[in-house]
C-alpha atoms as a PDB file:
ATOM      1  CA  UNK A   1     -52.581 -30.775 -32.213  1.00  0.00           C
ATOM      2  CA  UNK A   2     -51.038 -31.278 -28.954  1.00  0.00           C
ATOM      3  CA  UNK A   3     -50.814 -34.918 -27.072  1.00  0.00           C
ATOM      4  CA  UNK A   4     -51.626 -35.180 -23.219  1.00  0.00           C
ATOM      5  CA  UNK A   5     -49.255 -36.253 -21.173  1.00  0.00           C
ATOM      6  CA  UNK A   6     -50.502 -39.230 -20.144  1.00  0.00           C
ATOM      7  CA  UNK A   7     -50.744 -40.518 -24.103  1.00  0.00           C
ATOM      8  CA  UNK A   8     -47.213 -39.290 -24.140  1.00  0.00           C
ATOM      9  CA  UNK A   9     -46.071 -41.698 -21.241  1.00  0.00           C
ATOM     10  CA  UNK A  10     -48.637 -44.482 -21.704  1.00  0.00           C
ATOM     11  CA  UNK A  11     -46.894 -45.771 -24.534  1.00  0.00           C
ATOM     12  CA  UNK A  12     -43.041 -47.804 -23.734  1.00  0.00           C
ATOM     13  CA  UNK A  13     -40.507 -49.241 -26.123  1.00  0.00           C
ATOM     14  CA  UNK A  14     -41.242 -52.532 -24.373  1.00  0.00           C
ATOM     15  CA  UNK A  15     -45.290 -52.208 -25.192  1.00  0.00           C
ATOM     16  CA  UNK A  16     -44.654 -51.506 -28.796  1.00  0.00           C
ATOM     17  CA  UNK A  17     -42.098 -54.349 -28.886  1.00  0.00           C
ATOM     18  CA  UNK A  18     -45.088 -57.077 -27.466  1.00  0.00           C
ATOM     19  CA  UNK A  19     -47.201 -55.678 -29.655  1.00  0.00           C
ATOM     20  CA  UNK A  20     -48.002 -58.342 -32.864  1.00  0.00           C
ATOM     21  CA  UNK A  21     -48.219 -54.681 -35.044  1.00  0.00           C
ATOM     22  CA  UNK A  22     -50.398 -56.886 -38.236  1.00  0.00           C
ATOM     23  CA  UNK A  23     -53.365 -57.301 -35.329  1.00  0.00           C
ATOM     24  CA  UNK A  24     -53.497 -53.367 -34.978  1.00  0.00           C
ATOM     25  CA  UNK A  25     -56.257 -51.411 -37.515  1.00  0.00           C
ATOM     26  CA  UNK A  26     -53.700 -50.646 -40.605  1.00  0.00           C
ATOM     27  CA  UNK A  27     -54.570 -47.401 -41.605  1.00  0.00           C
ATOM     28  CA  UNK A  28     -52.015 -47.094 -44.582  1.00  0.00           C
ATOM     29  CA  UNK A  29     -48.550 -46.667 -45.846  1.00  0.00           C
ATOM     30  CA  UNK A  30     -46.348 -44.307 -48.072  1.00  0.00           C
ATOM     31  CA  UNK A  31     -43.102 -44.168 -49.259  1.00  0.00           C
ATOM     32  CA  UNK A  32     -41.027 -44.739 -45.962  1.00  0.00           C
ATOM     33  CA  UNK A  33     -43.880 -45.110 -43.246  1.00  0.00           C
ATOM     34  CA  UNK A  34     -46.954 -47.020 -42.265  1.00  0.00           C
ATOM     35  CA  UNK A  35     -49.177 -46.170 -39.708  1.00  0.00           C
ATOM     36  CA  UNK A  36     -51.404 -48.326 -37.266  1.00  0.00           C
ATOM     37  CA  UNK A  37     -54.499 -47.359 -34.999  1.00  0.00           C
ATOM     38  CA  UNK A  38     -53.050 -48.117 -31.638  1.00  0.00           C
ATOM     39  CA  UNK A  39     -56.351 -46.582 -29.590  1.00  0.00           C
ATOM     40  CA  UNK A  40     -58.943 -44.189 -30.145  1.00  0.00           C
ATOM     41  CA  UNK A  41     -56.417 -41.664 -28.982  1.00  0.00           C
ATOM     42  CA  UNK A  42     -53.061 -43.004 -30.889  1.00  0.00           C
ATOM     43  CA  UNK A  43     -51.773 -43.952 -33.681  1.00  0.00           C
ATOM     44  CA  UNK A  44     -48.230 -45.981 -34.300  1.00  0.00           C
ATOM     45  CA  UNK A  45     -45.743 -45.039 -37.086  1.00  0.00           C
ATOM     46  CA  UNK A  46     -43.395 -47.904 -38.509  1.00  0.00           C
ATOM     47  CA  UNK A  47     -41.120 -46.016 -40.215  1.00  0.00           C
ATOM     48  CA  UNK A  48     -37.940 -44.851 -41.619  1.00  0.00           C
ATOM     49  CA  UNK A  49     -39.088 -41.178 -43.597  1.00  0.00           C
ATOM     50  CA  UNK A  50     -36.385 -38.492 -42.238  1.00  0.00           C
ATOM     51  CA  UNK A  51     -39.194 -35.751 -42.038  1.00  0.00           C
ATOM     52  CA  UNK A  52     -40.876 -37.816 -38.965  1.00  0.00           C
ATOM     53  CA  UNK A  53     -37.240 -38.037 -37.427  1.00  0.00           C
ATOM     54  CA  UNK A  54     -37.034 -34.030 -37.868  1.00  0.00           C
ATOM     55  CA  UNK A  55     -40.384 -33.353 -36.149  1.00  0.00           C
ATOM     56  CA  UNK A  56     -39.658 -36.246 -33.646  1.00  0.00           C
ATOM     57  CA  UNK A  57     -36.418 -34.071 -32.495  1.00  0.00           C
ATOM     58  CA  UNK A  58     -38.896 -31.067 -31.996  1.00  0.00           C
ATOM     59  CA  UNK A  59     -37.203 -29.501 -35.241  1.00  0.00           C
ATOM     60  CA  UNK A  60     -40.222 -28.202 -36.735  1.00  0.00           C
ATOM     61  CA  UNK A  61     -41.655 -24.979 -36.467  1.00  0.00           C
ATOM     62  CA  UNK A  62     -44.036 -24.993 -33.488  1.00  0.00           C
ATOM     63  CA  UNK A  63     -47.295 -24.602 -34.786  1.00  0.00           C
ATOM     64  CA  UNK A  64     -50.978 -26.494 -34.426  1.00  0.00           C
ATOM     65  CA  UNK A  65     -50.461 -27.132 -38.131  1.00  0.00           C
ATOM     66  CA  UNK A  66     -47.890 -29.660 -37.730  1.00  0.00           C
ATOM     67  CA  UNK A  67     -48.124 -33.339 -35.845  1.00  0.00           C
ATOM     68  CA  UNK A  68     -46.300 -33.825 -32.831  1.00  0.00           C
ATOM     69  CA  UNK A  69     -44.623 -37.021 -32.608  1.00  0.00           C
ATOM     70  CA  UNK A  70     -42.416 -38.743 -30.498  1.00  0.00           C
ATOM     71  CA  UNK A  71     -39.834 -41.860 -31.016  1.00  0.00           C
ATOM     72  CA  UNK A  72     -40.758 -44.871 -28.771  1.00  0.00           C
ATOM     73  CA  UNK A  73     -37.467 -46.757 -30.609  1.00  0.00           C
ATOM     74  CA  UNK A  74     -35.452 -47.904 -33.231  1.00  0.00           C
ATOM     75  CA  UNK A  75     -35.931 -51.679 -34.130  1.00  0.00           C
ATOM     76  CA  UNK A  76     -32.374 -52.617 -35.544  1.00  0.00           C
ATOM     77  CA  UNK A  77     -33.840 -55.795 -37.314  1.00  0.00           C
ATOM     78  CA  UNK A  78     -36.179 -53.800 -38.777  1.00  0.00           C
ATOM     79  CA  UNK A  79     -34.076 -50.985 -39.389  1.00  0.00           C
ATOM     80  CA  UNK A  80     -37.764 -48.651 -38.808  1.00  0.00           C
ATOM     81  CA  UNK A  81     -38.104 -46.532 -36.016  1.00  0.00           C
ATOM     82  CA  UNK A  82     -41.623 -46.545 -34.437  1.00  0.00           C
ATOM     83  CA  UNK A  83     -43.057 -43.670 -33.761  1.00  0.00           C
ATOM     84  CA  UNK A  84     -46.299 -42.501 -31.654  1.00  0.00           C
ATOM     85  CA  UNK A  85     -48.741 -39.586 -32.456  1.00  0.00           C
ATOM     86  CA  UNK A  86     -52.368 -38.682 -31.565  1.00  0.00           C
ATOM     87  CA  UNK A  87     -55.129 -40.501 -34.127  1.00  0.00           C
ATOM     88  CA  UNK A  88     -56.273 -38.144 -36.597  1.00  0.00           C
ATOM     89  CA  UNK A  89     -59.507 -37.782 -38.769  1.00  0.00           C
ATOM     90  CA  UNK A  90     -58.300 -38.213 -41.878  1.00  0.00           C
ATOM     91  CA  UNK A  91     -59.133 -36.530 -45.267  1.00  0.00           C
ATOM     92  CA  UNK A  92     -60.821 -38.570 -48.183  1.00  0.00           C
ATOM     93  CA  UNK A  93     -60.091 -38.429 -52.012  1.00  0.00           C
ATOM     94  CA  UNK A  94     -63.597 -36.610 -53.435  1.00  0.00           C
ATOM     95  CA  UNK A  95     -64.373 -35.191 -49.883  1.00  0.00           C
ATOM     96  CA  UNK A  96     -62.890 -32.213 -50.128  1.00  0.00           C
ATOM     97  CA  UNK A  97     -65.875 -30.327 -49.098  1.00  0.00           C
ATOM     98  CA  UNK A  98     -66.823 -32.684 -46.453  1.00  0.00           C
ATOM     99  CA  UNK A  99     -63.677 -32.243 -44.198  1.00  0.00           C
ATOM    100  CA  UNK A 100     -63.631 -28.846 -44.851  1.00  0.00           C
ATOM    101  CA  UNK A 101     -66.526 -28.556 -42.852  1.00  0.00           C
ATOM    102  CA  UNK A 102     -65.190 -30.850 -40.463  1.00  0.00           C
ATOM    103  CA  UNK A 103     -62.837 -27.797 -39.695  1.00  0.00           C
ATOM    104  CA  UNK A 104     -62.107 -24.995 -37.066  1.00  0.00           C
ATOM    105  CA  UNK A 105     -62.807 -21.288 -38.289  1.00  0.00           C
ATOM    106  CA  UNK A 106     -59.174 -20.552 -38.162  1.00  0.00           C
ATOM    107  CA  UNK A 107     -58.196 -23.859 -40.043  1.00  0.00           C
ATOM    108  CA  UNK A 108     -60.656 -23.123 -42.720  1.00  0.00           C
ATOM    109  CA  UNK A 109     -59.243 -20.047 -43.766  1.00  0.00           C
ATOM    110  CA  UNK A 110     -55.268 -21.634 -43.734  1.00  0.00           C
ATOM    111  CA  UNK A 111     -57.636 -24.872 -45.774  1.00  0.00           C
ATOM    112  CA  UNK A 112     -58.560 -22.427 -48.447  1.00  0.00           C
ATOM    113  CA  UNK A 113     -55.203 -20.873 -48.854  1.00  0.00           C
ATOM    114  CA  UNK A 114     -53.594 -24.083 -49.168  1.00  0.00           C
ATOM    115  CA  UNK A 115     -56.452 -25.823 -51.256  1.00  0.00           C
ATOM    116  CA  UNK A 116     -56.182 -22.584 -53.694  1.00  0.00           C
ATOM    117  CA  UNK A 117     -52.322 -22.891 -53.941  1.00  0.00           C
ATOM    118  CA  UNK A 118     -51.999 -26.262 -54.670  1.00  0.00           C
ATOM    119  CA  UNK A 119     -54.600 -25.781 -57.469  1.00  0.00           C
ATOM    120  CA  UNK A 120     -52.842 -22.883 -59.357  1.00  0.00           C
ATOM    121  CA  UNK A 121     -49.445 -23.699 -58.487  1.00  0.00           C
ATOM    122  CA  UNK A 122     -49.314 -27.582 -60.078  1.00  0.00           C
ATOM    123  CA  UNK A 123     -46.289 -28.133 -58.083  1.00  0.00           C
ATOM    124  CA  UNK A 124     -45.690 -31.659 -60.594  1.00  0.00           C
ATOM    125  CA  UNK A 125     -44.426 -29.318 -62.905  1.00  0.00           C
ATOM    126  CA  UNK A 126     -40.957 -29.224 -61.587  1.00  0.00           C
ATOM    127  CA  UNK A 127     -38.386 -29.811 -63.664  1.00  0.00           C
ATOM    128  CA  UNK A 128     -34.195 -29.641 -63.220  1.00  0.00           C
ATOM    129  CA  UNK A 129     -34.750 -27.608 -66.799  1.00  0.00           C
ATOM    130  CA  UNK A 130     -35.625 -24.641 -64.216  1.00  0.00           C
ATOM    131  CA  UNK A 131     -32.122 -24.313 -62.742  1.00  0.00           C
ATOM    132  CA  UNK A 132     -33.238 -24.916 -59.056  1.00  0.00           C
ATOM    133  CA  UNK A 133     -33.480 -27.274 -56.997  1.00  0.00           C
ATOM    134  CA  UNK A 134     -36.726 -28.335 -55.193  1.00  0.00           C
ATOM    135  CA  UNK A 135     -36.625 -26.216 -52.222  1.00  0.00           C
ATOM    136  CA  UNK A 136     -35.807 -23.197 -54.189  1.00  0.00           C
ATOM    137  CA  UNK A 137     -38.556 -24.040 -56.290  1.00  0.00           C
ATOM    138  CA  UNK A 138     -41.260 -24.308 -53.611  1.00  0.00           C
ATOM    139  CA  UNK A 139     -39.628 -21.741 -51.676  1.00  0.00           C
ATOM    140  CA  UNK A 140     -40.451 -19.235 -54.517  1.00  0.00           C
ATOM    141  CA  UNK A 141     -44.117 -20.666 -54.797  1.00  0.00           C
ATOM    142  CA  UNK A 142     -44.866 -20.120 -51.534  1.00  0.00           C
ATOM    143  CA  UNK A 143     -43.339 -16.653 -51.645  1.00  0.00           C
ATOM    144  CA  UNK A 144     -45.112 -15.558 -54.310  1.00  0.00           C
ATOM    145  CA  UNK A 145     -48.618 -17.070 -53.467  1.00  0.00           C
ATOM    146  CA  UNK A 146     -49.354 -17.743 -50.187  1.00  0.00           C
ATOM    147  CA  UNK A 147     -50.198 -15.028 -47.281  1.00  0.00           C
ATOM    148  CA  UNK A 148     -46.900 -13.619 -45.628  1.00  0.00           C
ATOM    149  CA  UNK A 149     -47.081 -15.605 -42.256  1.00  0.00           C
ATOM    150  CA  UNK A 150     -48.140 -18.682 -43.828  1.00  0.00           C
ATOM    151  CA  UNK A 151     -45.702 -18.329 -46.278  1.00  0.00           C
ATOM    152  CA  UNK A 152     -42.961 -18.070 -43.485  1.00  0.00           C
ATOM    153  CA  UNK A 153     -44.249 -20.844 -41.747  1.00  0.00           C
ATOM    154  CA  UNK A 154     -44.284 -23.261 -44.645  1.00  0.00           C
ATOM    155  CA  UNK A 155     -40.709 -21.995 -45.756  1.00  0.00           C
ATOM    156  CA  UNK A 156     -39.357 -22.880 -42.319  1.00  0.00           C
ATOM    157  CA  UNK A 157     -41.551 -26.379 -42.521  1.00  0.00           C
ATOM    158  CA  UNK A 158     -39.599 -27.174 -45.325  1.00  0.00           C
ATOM    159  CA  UNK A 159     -36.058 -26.015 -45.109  1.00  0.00           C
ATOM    160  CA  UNK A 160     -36.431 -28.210 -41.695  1.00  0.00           C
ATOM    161  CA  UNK A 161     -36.955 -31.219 -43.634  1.00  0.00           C
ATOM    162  CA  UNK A 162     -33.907 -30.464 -46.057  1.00  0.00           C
ATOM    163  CA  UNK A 163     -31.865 -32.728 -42.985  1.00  0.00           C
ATOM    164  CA  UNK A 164     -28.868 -33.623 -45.739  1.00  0.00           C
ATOM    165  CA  UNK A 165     -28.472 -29.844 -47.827  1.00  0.00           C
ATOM    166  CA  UNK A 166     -29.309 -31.261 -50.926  1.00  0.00           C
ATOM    167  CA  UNK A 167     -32.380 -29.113 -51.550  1.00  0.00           C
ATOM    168  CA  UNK A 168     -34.428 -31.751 -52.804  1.00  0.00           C
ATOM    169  CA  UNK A 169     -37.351 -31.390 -50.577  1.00  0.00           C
ATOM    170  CA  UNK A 170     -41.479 -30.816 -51.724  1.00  0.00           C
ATOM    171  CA  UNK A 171     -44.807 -30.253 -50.417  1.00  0.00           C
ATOM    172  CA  UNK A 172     -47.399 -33.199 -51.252  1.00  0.00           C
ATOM    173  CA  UNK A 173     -50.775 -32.537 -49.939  1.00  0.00           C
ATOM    174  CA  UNK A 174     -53.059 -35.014 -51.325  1.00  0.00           C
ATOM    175  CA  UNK A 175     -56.302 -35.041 -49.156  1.00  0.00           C
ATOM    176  CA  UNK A 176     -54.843 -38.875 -47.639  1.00  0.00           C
ATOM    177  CA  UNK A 177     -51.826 -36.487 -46.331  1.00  0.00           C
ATOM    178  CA  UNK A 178     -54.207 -34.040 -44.392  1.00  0.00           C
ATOM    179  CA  UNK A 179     -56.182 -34.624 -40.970  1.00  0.00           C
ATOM    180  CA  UNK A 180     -57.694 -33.002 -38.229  1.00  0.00           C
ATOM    181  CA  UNK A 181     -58.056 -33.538 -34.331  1.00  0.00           C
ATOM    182  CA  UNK A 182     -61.100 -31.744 -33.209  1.00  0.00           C
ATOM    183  CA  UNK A 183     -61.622 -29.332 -35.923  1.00  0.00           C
ATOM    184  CA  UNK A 184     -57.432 -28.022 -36.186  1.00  0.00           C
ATOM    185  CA  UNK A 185     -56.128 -28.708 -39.440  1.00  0.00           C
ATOM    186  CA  UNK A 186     -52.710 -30.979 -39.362  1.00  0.00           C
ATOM    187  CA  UNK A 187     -50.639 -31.319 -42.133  1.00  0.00           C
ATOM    188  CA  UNK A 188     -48.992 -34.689 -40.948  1.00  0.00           C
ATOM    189  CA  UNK A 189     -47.837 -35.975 -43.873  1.00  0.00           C
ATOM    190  CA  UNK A 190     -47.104 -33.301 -46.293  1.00  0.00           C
ATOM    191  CA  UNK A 191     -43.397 -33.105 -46.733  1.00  0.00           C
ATOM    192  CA  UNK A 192     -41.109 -35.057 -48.288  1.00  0.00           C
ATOM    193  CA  UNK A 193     -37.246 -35.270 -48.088  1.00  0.00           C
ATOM    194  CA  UNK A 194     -35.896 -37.243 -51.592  1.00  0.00           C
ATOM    195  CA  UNK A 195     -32.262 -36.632 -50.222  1.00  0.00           C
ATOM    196  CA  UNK A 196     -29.886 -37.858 -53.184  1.00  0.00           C
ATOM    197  CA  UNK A 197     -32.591 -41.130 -53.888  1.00  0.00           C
ATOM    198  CA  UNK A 198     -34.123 -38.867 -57.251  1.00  0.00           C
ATOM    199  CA  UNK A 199     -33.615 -35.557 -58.846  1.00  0.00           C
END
């Protein structure tokens, strides 16, 4: 996914601050953001998750796989930052099959490896009984069952989004965390940073 320029610049701090955010299509929330349809082009991020801070700084690994998103800025009241992005197709609990289709030839083959791995691995059986911590954990899943240069890719995704060294940092790919702009596959929302809130 890559934004044009002009949705990059269209969007100013003072725009988002006029805007009355509850009149915008609410498109849903997790644990630290909610996101709004801004246009048919853009979506708006309230929010205050560290992992859209890291990929806002251009931290992330570049690759079509992960969102682009930029800071438009930091309501103090609020204490959120808000955040703009392009407006995604987004996957649908029992439609598995449905957006895979909705894919590019190259995104259905990284779908299936992903889709595979998240069904043999059941990464919700982590447990502090296994002597690692969470990136460790996943880090050694992904080594062990995902192809060697998605494997890299996903490692770097996630040691990116360790921001605090406390290795307590997962992959969470339910099919509401998934989209795709024109076909490419974008894991937007599929990384979580706990820091010291859980073990």
């Amino acid at each position: 996914m890559r934004m044009g320029a002009q949705t990059m610049t269209a969007i100013t701090p003072q725009d988002v601050k006029n805007l009355d955010i509850e009149d915008l299509t609410y498109l849903g929330s997790g644990s630290w953001t909610s996101a709004f349809k801004f246009d048919e082009e853009t979506a708006i991020l309230r929010s205050n998750c560290k992992v859209k801070a890291a990929i806002s700084q251009g931290l992330f690994p570049k690759s079509p796989l992960f969102p682009e998103i930029e800071k438009v800025f930091y309501d103090e009241e609020e204490a959120q930052t808000y955040y703009i992005m392009d407006f995604l197709e987004i996957g649908k609990y029992g439609e598995e099959d449905e957006f895979r289709e909705e894919l590019n030839k190259e995104s259905k083959k990284v779908w299936d490896h992903l889709v595979k791995f998240n069904k043999d691995f059941k990464p919700n059986y982590y447990s502090v009984k296994d002597k690692m911590t969470r990136l460790e954990y996943w880090i050694k899943a992904f080594t062990e069952m995902l192809s060697k240069t998605l494997n890299k890719l996903m490692i770097s995704a996630l040691r990116t989004c360790d921001t605090e060294k406390t290795g307590n940092v997962a992959l969470d790919m339910p099919m509401h965390n998934v989209g795709h702009k024109n076909g490419q596959l974008v894991l937007f929302d599929c990384f979580a940073n706990f820091g010291d809130s859980c073990i």
